[in-house]
Structure formats: structure tokens, C-alpha cells
Protein backbone atom coordinates (compact mmCIF):
# COMPACT_ATOMS: atom_id res chain seq x y z
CA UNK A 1 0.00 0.00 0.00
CA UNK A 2 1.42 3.85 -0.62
CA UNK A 3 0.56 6.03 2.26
CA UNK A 4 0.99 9.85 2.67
CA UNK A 5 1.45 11.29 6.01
CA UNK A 6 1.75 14.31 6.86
CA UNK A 7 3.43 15.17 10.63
CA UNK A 8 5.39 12.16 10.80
CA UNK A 9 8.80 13.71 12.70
CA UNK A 10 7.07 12.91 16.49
CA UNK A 11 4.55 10.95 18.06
CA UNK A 12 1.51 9.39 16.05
CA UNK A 13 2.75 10.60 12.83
CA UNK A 14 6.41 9.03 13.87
CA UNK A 15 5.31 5.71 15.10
CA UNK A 16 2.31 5.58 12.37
CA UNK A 17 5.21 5.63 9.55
CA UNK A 18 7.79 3.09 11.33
CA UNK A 19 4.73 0.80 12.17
CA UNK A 20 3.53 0.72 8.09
CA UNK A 21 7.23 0.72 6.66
CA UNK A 22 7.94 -2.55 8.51
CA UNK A 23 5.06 -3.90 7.23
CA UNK A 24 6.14 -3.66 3.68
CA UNK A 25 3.78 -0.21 3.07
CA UNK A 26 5.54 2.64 1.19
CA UNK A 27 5.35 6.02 3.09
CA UNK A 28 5.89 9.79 1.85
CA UNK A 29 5.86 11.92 4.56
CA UNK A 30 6.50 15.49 5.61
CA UNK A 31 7.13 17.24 8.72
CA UNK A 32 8.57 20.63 10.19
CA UNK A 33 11.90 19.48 11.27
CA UNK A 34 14.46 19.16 9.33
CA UNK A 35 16.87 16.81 11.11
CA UNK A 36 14.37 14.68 12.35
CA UNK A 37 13.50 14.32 8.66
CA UNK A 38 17.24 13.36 7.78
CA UNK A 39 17.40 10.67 10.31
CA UNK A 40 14.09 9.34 8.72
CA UNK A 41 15.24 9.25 5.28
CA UNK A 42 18.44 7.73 6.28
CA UNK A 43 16.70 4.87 8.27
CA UNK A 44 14.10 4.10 5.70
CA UNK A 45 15.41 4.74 2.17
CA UNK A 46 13.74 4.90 -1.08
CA UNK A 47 11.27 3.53 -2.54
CA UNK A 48 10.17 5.48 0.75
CA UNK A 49 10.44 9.24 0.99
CA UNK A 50 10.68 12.56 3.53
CA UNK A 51 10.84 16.12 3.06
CA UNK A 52 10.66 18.84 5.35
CA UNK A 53 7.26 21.03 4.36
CA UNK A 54 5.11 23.53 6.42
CA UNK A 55 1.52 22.36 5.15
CA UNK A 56 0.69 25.71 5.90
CA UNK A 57 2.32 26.65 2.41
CA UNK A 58 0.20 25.65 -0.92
CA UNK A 59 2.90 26.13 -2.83
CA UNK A 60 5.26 23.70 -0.72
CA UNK A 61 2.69 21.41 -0.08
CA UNK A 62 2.25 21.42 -4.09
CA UNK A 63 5.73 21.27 -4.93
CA UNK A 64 6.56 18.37 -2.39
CA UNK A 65 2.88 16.09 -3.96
CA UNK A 66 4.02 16.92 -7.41
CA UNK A 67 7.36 14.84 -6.21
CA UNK A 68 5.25 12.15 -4.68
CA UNK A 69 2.88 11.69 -7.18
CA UNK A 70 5.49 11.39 -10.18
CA UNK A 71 7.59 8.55 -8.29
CA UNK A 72 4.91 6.71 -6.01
CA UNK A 73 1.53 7.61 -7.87
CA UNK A 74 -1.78 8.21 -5.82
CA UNK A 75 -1.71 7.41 -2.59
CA UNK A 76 -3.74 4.60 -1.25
CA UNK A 77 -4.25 5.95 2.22
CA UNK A 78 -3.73 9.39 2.98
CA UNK A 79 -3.38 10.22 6.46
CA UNK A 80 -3.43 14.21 7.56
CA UNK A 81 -1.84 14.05 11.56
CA UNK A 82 0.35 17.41 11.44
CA UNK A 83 -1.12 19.44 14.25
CA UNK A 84 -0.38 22.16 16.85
CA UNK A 85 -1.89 22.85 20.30
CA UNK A 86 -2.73 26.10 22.04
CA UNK A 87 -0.28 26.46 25.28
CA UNK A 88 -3.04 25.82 27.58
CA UNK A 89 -5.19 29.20 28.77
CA UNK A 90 -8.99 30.82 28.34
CA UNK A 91 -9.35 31.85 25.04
CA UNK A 92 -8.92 35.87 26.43
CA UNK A 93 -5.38 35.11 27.12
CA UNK A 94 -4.60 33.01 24.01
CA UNK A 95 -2.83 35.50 21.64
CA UNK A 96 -3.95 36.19 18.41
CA UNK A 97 -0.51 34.62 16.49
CA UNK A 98 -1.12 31.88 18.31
CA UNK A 99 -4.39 30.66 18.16
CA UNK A 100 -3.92 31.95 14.68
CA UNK A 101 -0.65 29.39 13.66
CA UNK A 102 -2.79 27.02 15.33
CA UNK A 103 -6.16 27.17 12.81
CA UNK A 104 -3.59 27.94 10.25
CA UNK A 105 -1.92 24.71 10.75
CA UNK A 106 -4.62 22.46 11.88
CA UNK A 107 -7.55 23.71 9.54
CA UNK A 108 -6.33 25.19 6.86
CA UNK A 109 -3.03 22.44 6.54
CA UNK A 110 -5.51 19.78 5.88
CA UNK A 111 -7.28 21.80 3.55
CA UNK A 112 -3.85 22.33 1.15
CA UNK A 113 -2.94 18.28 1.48
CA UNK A 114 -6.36 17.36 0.39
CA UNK A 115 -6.01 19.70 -2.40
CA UNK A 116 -2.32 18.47 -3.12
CA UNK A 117 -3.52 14.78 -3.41
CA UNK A 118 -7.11 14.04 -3.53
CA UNK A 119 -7.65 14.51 -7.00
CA UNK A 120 -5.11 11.92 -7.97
CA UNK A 121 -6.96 9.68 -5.28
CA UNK A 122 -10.27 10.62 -7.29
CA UNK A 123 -8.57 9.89 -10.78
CA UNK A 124 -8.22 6.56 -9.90
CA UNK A 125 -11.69 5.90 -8.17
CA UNK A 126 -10.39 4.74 -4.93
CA UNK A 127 -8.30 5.67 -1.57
CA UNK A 128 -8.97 6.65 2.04
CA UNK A 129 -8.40 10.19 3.57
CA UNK A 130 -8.10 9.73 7.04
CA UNK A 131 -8.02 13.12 9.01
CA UNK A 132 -7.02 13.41 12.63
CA UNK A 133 -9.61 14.76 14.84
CA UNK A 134 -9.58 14.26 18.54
CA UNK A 135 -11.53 13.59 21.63
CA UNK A 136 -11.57 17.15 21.91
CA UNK A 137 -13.05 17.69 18.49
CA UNK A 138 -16.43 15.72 19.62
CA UNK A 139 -16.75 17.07 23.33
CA UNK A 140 -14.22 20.29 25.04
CA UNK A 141 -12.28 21.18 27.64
CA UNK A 142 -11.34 24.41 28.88
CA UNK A 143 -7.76 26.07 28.44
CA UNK A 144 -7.97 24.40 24.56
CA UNK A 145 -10.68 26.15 23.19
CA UNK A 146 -8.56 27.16 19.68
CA UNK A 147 -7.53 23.38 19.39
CA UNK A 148 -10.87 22.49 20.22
CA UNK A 149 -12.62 24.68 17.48
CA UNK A 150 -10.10 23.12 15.15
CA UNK A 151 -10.57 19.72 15.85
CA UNK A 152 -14.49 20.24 15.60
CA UNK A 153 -13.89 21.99 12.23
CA UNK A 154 -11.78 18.76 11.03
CA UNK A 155 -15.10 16.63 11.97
CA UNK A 156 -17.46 19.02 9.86
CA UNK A 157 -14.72 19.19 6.72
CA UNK A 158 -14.43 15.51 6.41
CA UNK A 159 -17.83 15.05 6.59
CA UNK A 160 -18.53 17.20 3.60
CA UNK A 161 -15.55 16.08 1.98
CA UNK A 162 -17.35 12.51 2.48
CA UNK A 163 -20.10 13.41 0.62
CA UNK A 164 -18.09 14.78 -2.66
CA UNK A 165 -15.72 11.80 -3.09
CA UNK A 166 -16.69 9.19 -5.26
CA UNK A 167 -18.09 5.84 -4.70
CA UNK A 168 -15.23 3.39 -3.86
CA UNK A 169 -13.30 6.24 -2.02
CA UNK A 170 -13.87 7.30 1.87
CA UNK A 171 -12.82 10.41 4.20
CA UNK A 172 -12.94 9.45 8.17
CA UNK A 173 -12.09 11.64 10.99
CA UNK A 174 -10.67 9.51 13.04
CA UNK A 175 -10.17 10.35 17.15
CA UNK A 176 -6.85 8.41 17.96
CA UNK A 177 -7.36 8.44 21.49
CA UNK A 178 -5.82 9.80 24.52
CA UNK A 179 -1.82 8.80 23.66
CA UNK A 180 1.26 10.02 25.83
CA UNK A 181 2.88 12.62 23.35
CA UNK A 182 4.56 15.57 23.65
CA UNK A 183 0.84 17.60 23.23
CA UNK A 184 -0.77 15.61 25.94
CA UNK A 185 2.10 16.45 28.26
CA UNK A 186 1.28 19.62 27.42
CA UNK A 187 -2.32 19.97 29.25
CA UNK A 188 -1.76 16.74 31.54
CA UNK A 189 1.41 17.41 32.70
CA UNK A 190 2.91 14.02 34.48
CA UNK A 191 -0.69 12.92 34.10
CA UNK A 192 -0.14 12.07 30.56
CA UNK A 193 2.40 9.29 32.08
CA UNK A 194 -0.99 6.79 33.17
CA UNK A 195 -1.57 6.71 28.80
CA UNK A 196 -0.32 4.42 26.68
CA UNK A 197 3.07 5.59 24.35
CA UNK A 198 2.75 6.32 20.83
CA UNK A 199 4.46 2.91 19.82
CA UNK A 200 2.08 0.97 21.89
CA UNK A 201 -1.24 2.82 20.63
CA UNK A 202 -0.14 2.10 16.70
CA UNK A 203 -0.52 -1.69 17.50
CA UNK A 204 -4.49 -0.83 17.36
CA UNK A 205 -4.26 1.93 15.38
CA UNK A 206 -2.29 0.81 12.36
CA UNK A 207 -4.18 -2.66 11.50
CA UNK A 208 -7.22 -0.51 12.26
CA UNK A 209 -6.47 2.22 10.09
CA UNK A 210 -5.55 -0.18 7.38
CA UNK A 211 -8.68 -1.98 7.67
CA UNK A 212 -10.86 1.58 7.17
CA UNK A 213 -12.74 1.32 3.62
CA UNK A 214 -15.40 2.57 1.57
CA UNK A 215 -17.92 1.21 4.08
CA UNK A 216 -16.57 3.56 6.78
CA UNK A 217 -16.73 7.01 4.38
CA UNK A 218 -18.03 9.47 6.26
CA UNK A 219 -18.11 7.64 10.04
CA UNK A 220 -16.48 9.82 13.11
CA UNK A 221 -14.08 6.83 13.94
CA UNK A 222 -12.19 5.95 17.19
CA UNK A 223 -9.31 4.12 17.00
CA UNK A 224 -10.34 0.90 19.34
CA UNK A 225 -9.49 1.25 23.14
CA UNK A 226 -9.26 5.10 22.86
CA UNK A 227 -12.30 6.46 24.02
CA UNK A 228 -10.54 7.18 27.21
């Protein structure tokens, strides 16, 4: 299977690519780091592939699917994970560059990769766009309320993006679960500690997110185990 990913250089996005690369998948992925991208494209060589690209950019996020399209073709899966979190505050003291970056990257990112690649995907008649919502994009929390009103907005997109694809194709927004990364730590603190790792939760996750299809196009998924 080819699979695009975008925010693959930590946590879900990391352990998402390592888990389908040893299972004989082919991943393209992007993230914001650069050295973090090195290390991954000198681990996992061609026909896999990594480039550093801020989805925030059109014309990067262009530029770097017009590479992945002429060497891997449409992707079968396309997953978009690349996200930011609010530093934790009521929405009065959230600055406006931040909550803005935030929206930026988590709304409008996803809106540039499913422009970048989705047509290809529609071309062909088939593939699965799997967008990453959250727990917080189906219920909130105070102190998150930009990353909540982004994560909501990723439930309504895919939706309607749902109901535009083809038949044979399928968007999800999928809620991964509560997962000990580096943005959990950042509103739980040491709580974060009493969640499973990244590189346990892709055990479920990947075979699950394999297994999403046509049938599923549309559904506001939970990876299994995650509801909390």
C-alpha cells in the first residue's frame, strides 16, 4: 500500500510511519523538522520518501505532492496528523498569532494536502483520507478552546468532503485516542504518564487504520481502546 502522512517527525505521525514501513507499506511523509526528517530518510530509504514542508504553504505542499505523485503515484491511504496545540489558557489570554498558527496549521493544513492529493486519489476511483480529529473535536475542555474549534472543524470538513468523493473512495475523521505525546504532556502534565506511548497505541491503530474502507466514508471513527 502507498501512504501519505503528513506530521510524521514525532509521536503518532512518527510511530504511524515506522509501524507501516515494517510492514512492507511505502510512506511519503512530511514534517517541520528538518533533522528529524534526515534521520528518517536515512533509516528508511527509497522507494520510501521525507521532506521537510510547512503544510501551511500551498505552494510547498504542491511542490513536495508533485514529487510524490510522479515517483509513487496516488496514494492509497492518505493520512493528515500534522497538528499544533494552544499552550493551555482561556481563550482571552490566548494570543492572536497563536491561536492563529494554530487554525492555520490544523484547519487550513488539511485543507492544502487534500487539495495536493485528492484529486489523484479521485482519478483513480479509490483511496482513504483519514483526518485526525480528537476527543476534543467531539466534546471540550477548557484552556484548549482554539484546538478544540479546530478539531471540531476537522469533523465538519471531512464530513462534507465525504459526501463529494466518489463511490469506492472514503474520508474518516478519526479520534486516535488519549496517547502520551509531547501535546498531551502539554495539558496533563505528568498525568499524561498513566496513557499508553505512541508505539504501543499504533498496535491498534495501524491494523485498524488499514482496515478503514469505503464502508466507513463518512463515520467519526475511534481508533479501538481510545475512548478514554
Amino acid at each position: 500500500m502507498k501512504i501519505v502522512i503528513t506530521g510524521v517527525t514525532r509521536g503518532l505521525g512518527l510511530s504511524l510511519a515506522r509501524w507501516f514501513m515494517a510492514g512492507g507499506h511505502t510512506v511519503a511523509g512530511c514534517g517541520r523538522s528538518g533533522q528529524a526528517i534526515f534521520d528518517l530518510r536515512f533509516t528508511h530509504p527509497e522507494p520510501n520518501s521525507f521532506d521537510p514542508v510547512d503544510v501551511t504553504q500551498p505552494v510547498k505542499v504542491g511542490l513536495w505532492a508533485d514529487r510524490v505523485l510522479s515517483s509513487m503515484g496516488a496514494p492509497d491511504l492518505l493520512i493528515n496528523n500534522a497538528a499544533l496545540i494552544n499552550t493551555p489558557a482561556p481563550l482571552w489570554k490566548v494570543g492572536a498569532d497563536e491561536a492563529a498558527k494554530v487554525v492555520s496549521v490544523n484547519i487550513l493544513g488539511v485543507m492544502n494536502v487534500v487539495r495536493a492529493f485528492v484529486p489523484s486519489m479521485v482519478e483513480r476511483g479509490s483511496g482513504v483520507v483519514v483526518n485526525m480529529s480528537s476527543g476534543w473535536g467531539r466534546s471540550t475542555s477548557a484552556e484548549v478552546a482554539p484546538y478544540c474549534a479546530t478539531k471540531w472543524a476537522i469533523e465538519g470538513l471531512t464530513k462534507a468532503l465525504a459526501q463529494e468523493l466518489p463511490a469506492g473512495m472514503a474520508a474518516v475523521p478519526l479520534n486516535p485516542g488519549i496517547i502520551d505525546t509531547d501535546m498531551l504532556r502539554a495539558c496533563f502534565a505528568e498525568g499524561a504518564g498513566g496513557y499508553p506511548k505512541a508505539d504501543e497505541w499504533v498496535k491498534r491503530a495501524g491494523p485498524y487504520i488499514l482496515g478503514l474502507g469505503a464502508a466507513d466514508n463518512g463515520l467519526s471513527a475511534t481508533v479501538p481502546g481510545g475512548e478514554g
